[in-house]
C-alpha atoms as a PDB file:
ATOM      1  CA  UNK A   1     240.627   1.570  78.367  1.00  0.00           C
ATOM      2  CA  UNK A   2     242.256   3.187  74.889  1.00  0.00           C
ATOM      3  CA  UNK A   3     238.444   5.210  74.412  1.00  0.00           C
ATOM      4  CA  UNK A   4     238.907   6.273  78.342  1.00  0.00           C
ATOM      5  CA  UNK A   5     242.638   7.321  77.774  1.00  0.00           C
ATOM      6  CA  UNK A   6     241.590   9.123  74.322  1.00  0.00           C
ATOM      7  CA  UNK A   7     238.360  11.018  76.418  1.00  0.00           C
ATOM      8  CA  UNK A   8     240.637  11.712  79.083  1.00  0.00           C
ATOM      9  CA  UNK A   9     243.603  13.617  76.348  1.00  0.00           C
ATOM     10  CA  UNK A  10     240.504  15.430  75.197  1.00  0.00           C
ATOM     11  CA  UNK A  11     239.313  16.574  77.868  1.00  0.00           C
ATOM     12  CA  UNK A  12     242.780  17.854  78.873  1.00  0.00           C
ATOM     13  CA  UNK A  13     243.450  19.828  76.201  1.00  0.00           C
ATOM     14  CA  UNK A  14     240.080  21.538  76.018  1.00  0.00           C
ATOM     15  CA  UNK A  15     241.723  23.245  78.987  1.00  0.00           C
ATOM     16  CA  UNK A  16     245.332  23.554  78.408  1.00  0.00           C
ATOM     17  CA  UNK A  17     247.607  23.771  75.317  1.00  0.00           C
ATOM     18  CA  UNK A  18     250.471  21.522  74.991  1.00  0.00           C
ATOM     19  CA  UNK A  19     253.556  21.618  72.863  1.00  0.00           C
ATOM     20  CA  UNK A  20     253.914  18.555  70.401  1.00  0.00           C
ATOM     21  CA  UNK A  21     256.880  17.608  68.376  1.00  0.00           C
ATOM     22  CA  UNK A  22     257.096  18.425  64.968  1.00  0.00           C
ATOM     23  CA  UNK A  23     259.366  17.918  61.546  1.00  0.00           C
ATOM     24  CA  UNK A  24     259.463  18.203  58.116  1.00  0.00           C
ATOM     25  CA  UNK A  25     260.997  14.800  56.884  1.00  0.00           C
ATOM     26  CA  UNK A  26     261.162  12.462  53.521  1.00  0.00           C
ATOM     27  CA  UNK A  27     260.591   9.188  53.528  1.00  0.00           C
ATOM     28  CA  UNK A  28     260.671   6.292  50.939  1.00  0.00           C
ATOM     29  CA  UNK A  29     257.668   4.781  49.657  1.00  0.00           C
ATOM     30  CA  UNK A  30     256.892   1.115  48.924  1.00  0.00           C
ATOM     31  CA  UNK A  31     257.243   1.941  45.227  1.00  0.00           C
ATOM     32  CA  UNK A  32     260.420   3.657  45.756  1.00  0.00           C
ATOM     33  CA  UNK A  33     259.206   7.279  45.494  1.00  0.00           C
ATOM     34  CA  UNK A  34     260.352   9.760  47.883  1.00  0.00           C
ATOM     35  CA  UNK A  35     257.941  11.758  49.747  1.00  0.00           C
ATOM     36  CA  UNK A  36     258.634  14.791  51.387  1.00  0.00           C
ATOM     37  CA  UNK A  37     255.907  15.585  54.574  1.00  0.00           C
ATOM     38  CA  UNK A  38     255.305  17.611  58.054  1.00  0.00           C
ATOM     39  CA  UNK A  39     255.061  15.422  60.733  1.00  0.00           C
ATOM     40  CA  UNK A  40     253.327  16.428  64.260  1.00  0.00           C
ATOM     41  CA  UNK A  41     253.252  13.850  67.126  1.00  0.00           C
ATOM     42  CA  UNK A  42     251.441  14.369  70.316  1.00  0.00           C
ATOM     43  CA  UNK A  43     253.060  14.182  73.411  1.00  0.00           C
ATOM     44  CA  UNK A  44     251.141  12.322  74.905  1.00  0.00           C
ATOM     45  CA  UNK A  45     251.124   9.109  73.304  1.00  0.00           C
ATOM     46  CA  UNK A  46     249.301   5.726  74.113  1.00  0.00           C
ATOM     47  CA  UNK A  47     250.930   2.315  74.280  1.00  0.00           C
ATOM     48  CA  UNK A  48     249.305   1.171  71.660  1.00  0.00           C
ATOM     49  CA  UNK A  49     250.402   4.778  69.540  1.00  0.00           C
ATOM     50  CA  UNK A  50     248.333   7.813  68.549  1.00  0.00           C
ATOM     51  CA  UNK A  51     245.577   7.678  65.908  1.00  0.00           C
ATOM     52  CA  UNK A  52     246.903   8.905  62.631  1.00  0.00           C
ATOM     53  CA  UNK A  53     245.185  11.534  60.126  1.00  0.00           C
ATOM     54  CA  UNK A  54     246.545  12.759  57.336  1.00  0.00           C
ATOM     55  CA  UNK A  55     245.939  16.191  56.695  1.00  0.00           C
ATOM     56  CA  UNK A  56     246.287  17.269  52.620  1.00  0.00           C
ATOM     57  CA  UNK A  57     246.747  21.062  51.897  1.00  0.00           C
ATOM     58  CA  UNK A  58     244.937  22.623  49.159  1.00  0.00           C
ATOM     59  CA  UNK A  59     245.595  24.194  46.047  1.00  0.00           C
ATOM     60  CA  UNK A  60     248.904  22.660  44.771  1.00  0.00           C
ATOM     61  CA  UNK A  61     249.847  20.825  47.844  1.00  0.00           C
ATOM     62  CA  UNK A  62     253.352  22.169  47.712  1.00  0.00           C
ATOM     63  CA  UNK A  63     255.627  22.668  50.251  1.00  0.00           C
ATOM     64  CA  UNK A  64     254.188  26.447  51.105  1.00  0.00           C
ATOM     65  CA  UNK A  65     250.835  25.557  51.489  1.00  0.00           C
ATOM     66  CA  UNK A  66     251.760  22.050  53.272  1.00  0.00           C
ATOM     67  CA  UNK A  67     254.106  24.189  55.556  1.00  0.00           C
ATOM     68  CA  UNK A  68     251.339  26.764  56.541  1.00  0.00           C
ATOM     69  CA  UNK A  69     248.918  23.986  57.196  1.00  0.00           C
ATOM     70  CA  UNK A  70     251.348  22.197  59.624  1.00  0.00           C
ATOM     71  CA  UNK A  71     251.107  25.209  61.579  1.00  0.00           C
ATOM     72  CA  UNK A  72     247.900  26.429  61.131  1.00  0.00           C
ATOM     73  CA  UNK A  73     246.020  23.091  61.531  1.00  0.00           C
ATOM     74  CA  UNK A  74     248.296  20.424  62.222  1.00  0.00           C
ATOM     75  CA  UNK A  75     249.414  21.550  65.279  1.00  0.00           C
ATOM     76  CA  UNK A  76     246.117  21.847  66.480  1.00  0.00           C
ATOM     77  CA  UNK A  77     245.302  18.285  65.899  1.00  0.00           C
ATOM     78  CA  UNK A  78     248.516  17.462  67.494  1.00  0.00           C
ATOM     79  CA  UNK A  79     246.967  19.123  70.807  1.00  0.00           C
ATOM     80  CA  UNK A  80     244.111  16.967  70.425  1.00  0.00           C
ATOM     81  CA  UNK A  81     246.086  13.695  70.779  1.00  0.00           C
ATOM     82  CA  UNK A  82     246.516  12.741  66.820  1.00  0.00           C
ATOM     83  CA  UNK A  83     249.694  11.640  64.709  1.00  0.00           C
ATOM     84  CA  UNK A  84     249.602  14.303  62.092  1.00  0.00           C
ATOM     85  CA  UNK A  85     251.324  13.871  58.679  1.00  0.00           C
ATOM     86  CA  UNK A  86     250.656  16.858  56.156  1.00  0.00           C
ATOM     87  CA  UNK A  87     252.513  15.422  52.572  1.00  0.00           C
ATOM     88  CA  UNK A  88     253.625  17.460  50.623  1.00  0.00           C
ATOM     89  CA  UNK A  89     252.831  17.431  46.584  1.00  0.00           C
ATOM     90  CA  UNK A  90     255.506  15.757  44.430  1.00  0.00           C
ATOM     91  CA  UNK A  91     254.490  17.529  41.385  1.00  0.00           C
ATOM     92  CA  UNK A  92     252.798  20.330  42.494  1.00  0.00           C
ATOM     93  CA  UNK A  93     249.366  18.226  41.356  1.00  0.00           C
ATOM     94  CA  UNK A  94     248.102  17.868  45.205  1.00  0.00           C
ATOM     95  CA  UNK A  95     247.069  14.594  45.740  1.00  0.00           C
ATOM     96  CA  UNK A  96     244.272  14.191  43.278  1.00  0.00           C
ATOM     97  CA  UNK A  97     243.875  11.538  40.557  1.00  0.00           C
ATOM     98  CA  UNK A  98     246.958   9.570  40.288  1.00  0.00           C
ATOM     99  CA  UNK A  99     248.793  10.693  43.235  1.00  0.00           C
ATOM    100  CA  UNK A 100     245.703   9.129  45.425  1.00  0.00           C
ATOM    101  CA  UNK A 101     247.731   6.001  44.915  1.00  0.00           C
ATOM    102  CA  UNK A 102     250.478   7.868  47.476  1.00  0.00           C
ATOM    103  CA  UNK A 103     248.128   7.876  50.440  1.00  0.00           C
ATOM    104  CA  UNK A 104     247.855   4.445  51.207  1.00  0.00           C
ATOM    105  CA  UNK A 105     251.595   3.797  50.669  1.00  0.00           C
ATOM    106  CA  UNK A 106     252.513   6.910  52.469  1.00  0.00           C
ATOM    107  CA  UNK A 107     250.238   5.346  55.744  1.00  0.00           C
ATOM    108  CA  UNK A 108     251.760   2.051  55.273  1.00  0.00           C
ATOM    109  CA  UNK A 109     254.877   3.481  55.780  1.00  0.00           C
ATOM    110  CA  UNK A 110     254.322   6.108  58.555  1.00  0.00           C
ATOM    111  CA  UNK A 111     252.441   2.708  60.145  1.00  0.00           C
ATOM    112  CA  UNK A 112     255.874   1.033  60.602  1.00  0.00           C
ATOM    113  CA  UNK A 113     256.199   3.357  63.717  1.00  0.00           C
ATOM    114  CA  UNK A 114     255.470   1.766  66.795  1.00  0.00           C
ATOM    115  CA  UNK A 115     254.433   5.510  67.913  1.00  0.00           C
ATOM    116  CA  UNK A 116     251.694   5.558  65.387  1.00  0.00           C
ATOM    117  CA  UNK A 117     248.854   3.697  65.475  1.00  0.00           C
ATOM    118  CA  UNK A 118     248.510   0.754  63.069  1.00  0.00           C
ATOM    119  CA  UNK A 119     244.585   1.261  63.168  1.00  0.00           C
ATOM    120  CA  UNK A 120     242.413   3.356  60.682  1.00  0.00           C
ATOM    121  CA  UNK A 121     243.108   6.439  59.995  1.00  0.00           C
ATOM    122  CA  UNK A 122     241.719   9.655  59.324  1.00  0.00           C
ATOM    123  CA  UNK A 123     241.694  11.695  55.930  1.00  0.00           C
ATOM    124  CA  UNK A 124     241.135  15.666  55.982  1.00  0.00           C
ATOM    125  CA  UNK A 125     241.706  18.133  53.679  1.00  0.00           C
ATOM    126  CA  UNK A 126     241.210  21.550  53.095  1.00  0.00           C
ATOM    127  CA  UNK A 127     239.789  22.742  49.826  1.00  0.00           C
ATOM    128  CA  UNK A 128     241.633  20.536  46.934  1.00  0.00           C
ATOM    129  CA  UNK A 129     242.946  18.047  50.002  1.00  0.00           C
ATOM    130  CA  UNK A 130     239.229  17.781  51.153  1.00  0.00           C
ATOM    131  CA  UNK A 131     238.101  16.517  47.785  1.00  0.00           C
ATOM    132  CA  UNK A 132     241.712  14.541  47.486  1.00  0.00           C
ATOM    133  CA  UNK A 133     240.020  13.008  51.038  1.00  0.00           C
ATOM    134  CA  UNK A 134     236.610  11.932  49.331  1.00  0.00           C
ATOM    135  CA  UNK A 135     238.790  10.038  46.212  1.00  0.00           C
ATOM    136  CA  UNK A 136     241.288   8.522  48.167  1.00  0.00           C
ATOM    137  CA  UNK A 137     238.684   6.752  50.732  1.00  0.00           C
ATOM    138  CA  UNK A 138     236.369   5.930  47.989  1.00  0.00           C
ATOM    139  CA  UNK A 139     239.235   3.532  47.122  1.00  0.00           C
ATOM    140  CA  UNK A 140     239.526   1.732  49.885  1.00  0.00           C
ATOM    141  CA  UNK A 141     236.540   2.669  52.526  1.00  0.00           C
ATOM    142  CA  UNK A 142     237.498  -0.050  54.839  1.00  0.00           C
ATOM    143  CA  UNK A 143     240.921   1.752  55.998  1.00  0.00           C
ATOM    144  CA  UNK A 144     239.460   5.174  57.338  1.00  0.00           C
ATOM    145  CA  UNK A 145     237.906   6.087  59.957  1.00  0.00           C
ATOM    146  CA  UNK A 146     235.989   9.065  58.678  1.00  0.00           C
ATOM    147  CA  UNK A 147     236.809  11.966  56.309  1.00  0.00           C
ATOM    148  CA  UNK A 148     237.460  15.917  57.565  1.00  0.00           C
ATOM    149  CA  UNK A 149     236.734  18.307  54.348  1.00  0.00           C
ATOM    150  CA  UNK A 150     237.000  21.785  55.526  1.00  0.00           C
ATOM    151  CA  UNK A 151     235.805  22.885  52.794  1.00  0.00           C
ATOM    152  CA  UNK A 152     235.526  20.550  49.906  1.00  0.00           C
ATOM    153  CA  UNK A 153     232.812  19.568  46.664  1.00  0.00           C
ATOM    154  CA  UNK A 154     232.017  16.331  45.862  1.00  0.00           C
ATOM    155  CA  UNK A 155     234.567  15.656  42.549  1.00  0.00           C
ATOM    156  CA  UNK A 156     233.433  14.779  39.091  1.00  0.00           C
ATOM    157  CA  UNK A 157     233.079  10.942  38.721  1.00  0.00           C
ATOM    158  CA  UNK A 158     233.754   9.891  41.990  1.00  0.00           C
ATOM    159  CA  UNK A 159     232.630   6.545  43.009  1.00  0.00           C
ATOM    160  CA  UNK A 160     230.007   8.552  45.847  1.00  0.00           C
ATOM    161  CA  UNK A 161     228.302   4.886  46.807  1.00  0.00           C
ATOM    162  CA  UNK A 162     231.947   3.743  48.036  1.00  0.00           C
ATOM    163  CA  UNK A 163     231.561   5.895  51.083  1.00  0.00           C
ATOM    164  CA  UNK A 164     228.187   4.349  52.581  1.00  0.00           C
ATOM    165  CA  UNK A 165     228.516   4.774  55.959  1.00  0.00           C
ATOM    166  CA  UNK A 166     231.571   7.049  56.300  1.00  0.00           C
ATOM    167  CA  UNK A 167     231.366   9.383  58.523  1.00  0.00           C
ATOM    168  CA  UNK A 168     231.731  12.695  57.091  1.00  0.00           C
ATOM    169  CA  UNK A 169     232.511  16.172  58.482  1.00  0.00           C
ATOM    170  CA  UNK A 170     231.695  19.102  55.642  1.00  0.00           C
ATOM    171  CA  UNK A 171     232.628  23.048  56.249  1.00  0.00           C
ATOM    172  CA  UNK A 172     232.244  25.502  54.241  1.00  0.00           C
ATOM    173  CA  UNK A 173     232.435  28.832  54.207  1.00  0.00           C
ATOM    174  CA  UNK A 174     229.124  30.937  53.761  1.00  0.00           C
ATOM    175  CA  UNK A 175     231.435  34.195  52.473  1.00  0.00           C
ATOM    176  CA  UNK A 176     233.236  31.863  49.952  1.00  0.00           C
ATOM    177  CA  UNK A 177     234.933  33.621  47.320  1.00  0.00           C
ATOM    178  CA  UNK A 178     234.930  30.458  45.054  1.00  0.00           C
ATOM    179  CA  UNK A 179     231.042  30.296  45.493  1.00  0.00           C
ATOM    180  CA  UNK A 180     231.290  27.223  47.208  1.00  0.00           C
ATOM    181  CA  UNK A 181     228.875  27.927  49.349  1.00  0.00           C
ATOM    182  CA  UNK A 182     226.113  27.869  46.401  1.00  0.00           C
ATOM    183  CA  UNK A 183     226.612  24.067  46.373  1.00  0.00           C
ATOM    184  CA  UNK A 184     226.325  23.116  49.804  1.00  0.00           C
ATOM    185  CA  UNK A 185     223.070  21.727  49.645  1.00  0.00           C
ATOM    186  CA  UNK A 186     223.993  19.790  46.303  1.00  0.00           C
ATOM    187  CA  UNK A 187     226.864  18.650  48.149  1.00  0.00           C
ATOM    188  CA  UNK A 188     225.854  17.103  51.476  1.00  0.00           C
ATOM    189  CA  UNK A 189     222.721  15.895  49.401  1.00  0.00           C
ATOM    190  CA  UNK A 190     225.466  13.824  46.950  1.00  0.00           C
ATOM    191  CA  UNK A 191     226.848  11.957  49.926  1.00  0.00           C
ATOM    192  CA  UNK A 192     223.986  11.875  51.928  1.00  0.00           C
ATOM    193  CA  UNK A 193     222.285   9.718  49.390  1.00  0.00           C
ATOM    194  CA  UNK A 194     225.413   7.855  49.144  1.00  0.00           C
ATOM    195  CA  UNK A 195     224.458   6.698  52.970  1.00  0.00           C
ATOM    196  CA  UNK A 196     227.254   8.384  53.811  1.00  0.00           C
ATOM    197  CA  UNK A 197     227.216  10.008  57.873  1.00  0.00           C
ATOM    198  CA  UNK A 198     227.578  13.631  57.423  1.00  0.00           C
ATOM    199  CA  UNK A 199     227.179  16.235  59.630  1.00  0.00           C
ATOM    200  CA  UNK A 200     227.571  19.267  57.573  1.00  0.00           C
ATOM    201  CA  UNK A 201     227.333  22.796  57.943  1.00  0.00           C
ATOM    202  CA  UNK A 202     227.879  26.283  56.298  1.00  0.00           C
ATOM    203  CA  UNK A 203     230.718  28.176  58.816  1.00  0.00           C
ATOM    204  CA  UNK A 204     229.037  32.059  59.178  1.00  0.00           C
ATOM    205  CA  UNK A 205     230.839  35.011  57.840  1.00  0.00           C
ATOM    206  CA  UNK A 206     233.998  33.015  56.361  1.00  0.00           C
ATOM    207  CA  UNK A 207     235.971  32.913  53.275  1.00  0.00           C
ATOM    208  CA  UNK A 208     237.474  29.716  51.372  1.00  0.00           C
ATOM    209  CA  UNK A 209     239.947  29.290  54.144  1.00  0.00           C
ATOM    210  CA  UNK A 210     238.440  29.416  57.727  1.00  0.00           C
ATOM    211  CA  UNK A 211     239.167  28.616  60.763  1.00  0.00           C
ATOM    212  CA  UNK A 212     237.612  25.555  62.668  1.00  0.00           C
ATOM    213  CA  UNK A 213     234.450  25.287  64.256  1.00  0.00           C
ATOM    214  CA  UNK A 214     235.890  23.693  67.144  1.00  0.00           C
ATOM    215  CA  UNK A 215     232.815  23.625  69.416  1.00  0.00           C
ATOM    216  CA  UNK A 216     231.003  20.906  66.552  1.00  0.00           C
ATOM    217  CA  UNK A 217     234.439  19.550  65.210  1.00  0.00           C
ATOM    218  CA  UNK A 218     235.641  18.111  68.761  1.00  0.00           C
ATOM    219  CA  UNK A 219     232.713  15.985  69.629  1.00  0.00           C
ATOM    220  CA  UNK A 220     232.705  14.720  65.795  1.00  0.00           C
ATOM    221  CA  UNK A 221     236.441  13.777  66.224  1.00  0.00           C
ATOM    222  CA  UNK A 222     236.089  12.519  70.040  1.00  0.00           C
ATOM    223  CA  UNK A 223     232.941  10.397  68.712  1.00  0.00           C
ATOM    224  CA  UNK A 224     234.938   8.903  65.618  1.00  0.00           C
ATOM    225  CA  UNK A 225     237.259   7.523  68.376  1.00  0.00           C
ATOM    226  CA  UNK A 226     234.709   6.560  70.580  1.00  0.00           C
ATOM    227  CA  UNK A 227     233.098   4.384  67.337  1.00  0.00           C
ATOM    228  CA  UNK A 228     235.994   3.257  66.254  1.00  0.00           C
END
């Protein structure tokens, strides 16, 4: 019944766009950090509550860049029938390294809310967040259901073999400035060995920062549901 009600939101907003309610809020982590974030829910919302994913901007991960990718991204997710939090950097260090310890405690907390899902969840990122996605699932596989790097490189001495049998969605740009697109193939080839599920792809004529390849990223998301 949830996979039929998730189909059905889908299918729904494939023809229509809906409004969803946003905020910028801070919360309080279990360590006793404070944690400043965009938060998007859907309207529609199931009994059970919406799937989460959190969505990690790039660069920095400060409050700019998270507030441009609430709009610019977050809302579209939103449409599609997710719980959308976009954190925002505490020390302008995105969410790389040490501050991958924030994600889990950040969905812990977000969790609490009977409107949200207490399910796995889905990490995405875009450029620095993507690769914050791969390192903060390579922690703890078991928690996610599948990774959304639009665009993102596989980071130096990351546990790769952690994410056998993640599904994997990899974008990049085949105008990138950055030259990302040179290791595609090196890329998808890293996790691919890894067992990882990846259905990559080079996005034509786009910079770093694209816009999304809806007509292959809906069935990927729709089919992550439909798996999970």
């Amino acid at each position: 019944m949830q996979k039929l009600f998730l189909l059905l939101i889908f299918a729904a907003f494939s023809c229509s766009s809906m409004n969803a309610s946003a905020e910028r809020i801070e919360i309080t982590l279990a360590d006793s950090s404070t944690l400043a974030l965009f938060r998007i829910l859907p309207d529609a919302i199931p009994a059970e509550g919406a799937p989460l994913v959190i969505l990690m901007p790039g660069g920095s991960g400060d409050e700019a860049l998270a507030r441009d990718l609430h709009f610019w991204l977050g809302e579209e997710l939103a449409q599609r029938g997710w719980a959308v939090a976009v954190p925002v950097s505490p020390n302008g260090r995105s969410f790389r390294g040490a501050n991958n310890a924030l994600i889990p405690l950040l969905i812990e907390k977000l969790q609490e809310d009977p409107l949200i899902s207490d399910g796995k969840v889905l990490l995405a990122g875009i450029s620095n967040g993507g690769m914050s996605a791969l390192e903060v699932a390579s922690l703890s596989p078991e928690r996610y259901l599948g990774i959304m790097a639009v665009p993102a490189l596989v980071p130096e001495r990351l546990n790769v073999a952690a994410l056998e049998g993640m599904p994997i969605y990899l974008r990049i740009g085949d105008q990138d400035e950055m030259n990302w697109m040179n290791r595609f193939e090196e890329t998808r080839a890293s996790l691919e060995s890894a067992g990882a599920v990846v259905d990559a792809g080079l996005v034509f004529m786009a910079p770093h920062m694209f816009s999304m390849e809806w007509e292959t990223l809906d069935p990927w998301l729709i089919t992550l549901l439909q798996s999970h």
